[in-house]
Protein backbone atom coordinates (compact mmCIF):
# COMPACT_ATOMS: atom_id res chain seq x y z
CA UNK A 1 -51.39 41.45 -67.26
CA UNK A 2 -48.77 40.16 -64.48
CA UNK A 3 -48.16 43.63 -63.40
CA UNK A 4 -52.03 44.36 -62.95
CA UNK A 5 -51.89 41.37 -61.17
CA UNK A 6 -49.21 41.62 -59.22
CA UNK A 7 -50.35 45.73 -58.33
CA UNK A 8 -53.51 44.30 -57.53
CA UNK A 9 -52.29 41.88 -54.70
CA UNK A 10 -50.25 44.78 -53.58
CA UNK A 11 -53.14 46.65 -52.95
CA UNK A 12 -55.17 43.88 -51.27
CA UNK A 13 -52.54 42.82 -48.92
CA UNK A 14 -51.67 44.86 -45.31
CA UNK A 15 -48.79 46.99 -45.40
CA UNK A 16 -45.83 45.49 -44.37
CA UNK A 17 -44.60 48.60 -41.76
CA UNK A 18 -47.82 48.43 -40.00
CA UNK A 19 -47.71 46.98 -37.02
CA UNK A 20 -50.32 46.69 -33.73
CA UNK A 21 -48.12 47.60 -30.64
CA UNK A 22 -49.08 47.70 -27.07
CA UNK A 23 -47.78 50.92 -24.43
CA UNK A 24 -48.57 50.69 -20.99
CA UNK A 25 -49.10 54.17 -19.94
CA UNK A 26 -47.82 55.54 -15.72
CA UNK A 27 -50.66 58.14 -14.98
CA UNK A 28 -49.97 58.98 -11.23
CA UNK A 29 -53.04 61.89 -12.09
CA UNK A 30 -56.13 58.72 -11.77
CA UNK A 31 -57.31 58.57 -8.37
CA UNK A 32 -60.83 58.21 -8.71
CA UNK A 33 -63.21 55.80 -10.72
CA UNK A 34 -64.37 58.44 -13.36
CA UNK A 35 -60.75 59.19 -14.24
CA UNK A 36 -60.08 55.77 -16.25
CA UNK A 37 -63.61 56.59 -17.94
CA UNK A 38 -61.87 59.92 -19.00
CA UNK A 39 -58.51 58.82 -20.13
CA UNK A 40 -60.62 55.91 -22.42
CA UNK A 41 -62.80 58.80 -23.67
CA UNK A 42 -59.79 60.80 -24.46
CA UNK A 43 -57.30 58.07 -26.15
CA UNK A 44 -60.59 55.70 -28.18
CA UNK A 45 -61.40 59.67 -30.16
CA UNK A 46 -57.84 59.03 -31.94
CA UNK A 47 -58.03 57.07 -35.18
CA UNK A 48 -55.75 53.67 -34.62
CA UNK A 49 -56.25 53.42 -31.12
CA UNK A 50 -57.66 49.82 -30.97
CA UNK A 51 -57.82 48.88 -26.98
CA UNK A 52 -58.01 50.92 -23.60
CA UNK A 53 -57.80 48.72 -20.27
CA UNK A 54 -56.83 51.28 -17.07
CA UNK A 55 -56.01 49.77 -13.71
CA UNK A 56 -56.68 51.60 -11.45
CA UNK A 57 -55.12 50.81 -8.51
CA UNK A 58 -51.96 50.79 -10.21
CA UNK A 59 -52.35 53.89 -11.91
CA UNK A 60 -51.49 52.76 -15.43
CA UNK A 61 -53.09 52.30 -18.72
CA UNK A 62 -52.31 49.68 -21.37
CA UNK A 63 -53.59 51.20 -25.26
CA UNK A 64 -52.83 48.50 -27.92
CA UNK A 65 -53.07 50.94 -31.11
CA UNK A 66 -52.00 50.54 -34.89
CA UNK A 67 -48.55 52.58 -35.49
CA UNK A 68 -49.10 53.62 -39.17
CA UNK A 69 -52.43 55.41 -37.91
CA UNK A 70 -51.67 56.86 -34.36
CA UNK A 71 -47.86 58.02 -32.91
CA UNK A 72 -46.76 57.61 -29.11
CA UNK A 73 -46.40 60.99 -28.71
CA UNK A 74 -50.22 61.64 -29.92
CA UNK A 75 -51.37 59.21 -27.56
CA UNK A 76 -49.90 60.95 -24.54
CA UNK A 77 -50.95 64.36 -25.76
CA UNK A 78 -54.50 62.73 -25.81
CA UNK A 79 -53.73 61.98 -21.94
CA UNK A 80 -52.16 65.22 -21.02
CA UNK A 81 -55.06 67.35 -22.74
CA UNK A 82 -57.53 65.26 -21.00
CA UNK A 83 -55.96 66.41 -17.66
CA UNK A 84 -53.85 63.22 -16.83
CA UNK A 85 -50.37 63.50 -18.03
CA UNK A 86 -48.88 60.08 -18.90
CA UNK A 87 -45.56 58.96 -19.38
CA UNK A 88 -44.80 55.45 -20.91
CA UNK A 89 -43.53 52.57 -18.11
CA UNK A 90 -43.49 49.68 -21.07
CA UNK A 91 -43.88 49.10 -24.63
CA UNK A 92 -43.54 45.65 -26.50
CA UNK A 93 -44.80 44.79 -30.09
């Protein structure tokens, strides 16, 4: 009975090497209002991908997204098949 129990909390409880992260994503390719529309389009379609603020003016985009469910390197392949390739500037936990 203590190992149902104990599988059963297991089960219930998030797995420890998940973890939300945050990029923030150069892409010197927006230069119009519709292209931050685009690159959220593009990067919300992929599962884990939790957040999508673009600035514009700066040319960046910050993606907070769920590690266990979506990889770095997916998330700029979502930007470079959308037709802005990204490259990351910063990256923090």
């Amino acid at each position: 009975m203590k190992h149902l129990m104990l599988m059963f909390g297991l089960a219930l409880s998030a797995p420890a090497w998940s973890a939300q992260k945050t990029v923030t994503l150069s892409i010197p390719g927006m230069n119009c209002a519709t292209c931050p529309i685009t690159v959220k389009k593009a990067l919300t379609k992929l599962d884990g991908v939790l957040e999508v603020k673009s600035n514009l003016d700066q040319r960046e985009t910050t993606v907070v997204f769920d590690d266990a469910k979506v990889t770095l390197t997916s998330i700029t392949q979502a930007t470079k098949e959308a037709g802005f390739p990204s490259t990351v500037s910063g990256a923090r936990q």
